[in-house]
Protein backbone atom coordinates (compact mmCIF):
# COMPACT_ATOMS: atom_id res chain seq x y z
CA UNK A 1 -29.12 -26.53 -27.42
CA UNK A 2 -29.37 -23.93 -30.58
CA UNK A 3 -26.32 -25.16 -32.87
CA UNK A 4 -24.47 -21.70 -32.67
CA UNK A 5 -24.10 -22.01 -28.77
CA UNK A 6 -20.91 -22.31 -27.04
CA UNK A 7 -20.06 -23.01 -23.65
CA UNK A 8 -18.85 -19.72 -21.69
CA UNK A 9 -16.49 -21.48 -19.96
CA UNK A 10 -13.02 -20.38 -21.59
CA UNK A 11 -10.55 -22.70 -22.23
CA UNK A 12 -7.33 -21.94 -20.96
CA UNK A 13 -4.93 -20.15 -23.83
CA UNK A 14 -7.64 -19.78 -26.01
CA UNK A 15 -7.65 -17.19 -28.22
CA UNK A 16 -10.52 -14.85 -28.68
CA UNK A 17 -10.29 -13.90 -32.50
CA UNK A 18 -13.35 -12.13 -32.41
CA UNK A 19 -12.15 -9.47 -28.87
CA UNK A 20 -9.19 -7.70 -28.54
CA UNK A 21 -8.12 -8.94 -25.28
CA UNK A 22 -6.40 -6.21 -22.66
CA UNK A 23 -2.44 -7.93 -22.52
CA UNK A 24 -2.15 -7.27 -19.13
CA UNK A 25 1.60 -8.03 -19.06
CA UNK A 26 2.44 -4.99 -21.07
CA UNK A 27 -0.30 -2.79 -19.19
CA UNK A 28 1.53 -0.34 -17.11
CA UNK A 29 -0.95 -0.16 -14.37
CA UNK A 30 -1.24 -3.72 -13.60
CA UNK A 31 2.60 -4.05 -14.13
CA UNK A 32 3.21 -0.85 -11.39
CA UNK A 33 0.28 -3.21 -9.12
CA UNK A 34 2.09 -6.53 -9.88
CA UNK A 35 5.52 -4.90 -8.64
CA UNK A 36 4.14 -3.08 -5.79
CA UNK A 37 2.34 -6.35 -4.72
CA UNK A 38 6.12 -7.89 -4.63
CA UNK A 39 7.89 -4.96 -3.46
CA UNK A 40 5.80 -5.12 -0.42
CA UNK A 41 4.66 -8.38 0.36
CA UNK A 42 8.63 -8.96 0.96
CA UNK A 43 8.92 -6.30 3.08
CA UNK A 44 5.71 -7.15 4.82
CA UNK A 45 7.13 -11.24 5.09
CA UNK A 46 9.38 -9.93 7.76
CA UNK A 47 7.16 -7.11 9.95
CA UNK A 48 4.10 -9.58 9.89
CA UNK A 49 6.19 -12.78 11.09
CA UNK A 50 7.83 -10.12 13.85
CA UNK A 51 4.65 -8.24 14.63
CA UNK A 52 1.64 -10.14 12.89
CA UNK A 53 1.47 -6.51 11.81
CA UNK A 54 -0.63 -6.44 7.97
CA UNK A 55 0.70 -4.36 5.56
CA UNK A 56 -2.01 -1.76 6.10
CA UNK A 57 -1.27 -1.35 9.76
CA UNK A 58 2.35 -0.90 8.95
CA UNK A 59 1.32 1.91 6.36
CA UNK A 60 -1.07 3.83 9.01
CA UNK A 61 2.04 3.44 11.90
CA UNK A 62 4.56 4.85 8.82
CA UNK A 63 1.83 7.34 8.06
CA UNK A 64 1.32 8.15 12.13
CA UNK A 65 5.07 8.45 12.50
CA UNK A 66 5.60 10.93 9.57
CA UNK A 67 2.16 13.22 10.13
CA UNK A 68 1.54 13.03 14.38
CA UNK A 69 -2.28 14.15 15.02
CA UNK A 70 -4.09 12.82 11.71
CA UNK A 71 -7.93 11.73 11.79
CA UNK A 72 -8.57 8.61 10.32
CA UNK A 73 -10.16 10.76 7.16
CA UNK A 74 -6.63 12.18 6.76
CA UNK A 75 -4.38 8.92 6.87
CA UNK A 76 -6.83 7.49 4.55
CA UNK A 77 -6.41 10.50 2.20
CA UNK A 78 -2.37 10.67 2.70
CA UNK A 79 -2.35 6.99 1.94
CA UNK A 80 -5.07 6.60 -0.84
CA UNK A 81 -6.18 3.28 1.14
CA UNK A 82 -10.06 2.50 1.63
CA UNK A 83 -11.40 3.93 3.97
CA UNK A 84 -12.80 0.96 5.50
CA UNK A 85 -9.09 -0.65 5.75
CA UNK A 86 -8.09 2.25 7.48
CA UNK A 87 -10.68 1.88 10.26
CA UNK A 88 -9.75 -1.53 10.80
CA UNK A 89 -6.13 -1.05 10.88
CA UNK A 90 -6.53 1.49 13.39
CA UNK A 91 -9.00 -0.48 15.83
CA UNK A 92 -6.18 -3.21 15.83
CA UNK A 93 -3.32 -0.37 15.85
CA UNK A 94 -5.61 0.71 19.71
CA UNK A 95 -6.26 -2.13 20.75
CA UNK A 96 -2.42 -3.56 20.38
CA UNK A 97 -1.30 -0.44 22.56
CA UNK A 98 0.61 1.05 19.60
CA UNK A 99 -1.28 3.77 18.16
CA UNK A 100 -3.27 6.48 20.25
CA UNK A 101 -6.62 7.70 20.02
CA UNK A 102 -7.44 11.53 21.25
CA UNK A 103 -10.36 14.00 20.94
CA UNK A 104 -9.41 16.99 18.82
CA UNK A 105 -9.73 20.31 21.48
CA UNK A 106 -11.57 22.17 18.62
CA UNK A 107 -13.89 19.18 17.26
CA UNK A 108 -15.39 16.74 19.85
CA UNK A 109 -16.24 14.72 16.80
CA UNK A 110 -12.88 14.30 15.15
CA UNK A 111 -10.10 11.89 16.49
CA UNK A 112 -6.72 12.53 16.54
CA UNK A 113 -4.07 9.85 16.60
CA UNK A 114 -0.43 8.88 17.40
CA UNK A 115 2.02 6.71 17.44
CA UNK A 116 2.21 5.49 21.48
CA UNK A 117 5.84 4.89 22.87
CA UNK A 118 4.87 0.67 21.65
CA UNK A 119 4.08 1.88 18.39
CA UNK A 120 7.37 4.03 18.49
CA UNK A 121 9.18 0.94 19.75
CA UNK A 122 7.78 -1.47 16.45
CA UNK A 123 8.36 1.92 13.90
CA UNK A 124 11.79 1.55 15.20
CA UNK A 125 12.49 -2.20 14.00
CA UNK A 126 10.52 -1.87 10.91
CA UNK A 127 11.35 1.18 9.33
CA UNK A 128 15.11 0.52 9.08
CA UNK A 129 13.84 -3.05 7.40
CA UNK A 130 11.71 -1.09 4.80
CA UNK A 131 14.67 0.91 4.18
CA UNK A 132 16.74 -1.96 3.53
CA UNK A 133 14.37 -4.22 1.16
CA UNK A 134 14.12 -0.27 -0.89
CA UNK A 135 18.39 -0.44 -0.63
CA UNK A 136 18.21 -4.10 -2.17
CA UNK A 137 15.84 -2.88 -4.73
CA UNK A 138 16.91 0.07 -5.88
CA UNK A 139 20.59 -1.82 -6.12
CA UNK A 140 19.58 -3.28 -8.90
CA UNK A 141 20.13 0.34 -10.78
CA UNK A 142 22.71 1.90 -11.88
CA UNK A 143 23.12 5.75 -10.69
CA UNK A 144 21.42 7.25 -13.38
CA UNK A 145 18.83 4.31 -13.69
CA UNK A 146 17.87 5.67 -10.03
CA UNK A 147 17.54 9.46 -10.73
CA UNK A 148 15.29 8.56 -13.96
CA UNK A 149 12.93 6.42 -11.83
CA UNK A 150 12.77 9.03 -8.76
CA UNK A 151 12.39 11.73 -11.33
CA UNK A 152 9.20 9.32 -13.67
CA UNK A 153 7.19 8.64 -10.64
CA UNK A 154 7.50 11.93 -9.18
CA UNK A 155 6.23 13.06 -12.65
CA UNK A 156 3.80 10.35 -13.00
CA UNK A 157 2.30 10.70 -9.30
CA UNK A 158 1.82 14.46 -10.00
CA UNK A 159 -0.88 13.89 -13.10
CA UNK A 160 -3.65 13.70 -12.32
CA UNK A 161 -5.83 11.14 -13.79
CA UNK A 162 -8.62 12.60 -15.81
């Protein structure tokens, strides 16, 4: 071995005098990620134990009950999710009986989908427990704490990244 090799391997809380590390506590991305994780694996704990619904098939069904008739192009547009994920949810989401799958009248090619009277049935349990874990949350404001975080990521979701 040369004598100015090092291993690769880091060692755990090593510095690296010689990078400037990314401090991924103080990056606001990861931080927004990190609290979005939380925010809804806890809802999720309760509709997945219920339903063994994922948190993806939860987000097409909220999707599906807002927007009736999407494709599967559109919910994954509407919900930024891969599109990939999206298929899959929704092949589960049929094949549980809770979402329906149409042909479009003006496009043989395009699928149009619902919420079946099942789906309605689960939307119904879950969506007042979503509203109650964002209660909890948003609790922990003060009045004017909550208008300034409504009114930042209404302000933040509208740039767009460049």
């Amino acid at each position: 071995m040369k004598p100015y090799a090092r291993s690769i391997a880091a060692v755990p809380g090593e510095s690296h005098p010689d990078h400037a590390p990314l401090e991924l506590e103080h990056f606001l991305p990861y931080r927004l990620s990190i609290l979005s994780n939380a925010v809804s694996q806890a809802i999720a704990d309760d509709y997945q134990r219920r339903f063994d619904l994922s948190m993806t098939e939860w987000r097409v069904m909220a999707v599906l009950a807002r927007f009736d008739g999407l494709s599967a192009r559109e919910v994954a547009e509407r919900t930024l999710m891969d599109k990939v994920a999206v298929s899959r949810a929704l092949a589960k989401l049929v094949e549980s009986g809770w979402v329906t799958r149409a042909t479009h009248d003006g496009d043989k090619r395009r699928s149009v989908l619902g919420l079946s009277e099942a789906g309605w049935a689960v939307h119904e349990v879950v969506a007042p427990m979503a509203r109650a874990h964002e209660r909890e949350l948003l609790a922990r404001l003060d009045e004017e704490e909550r208008v300034w975080l409504l009114r930042i990521l209404d302000k933040l979701q509208a740039t767009e990244p460049k």
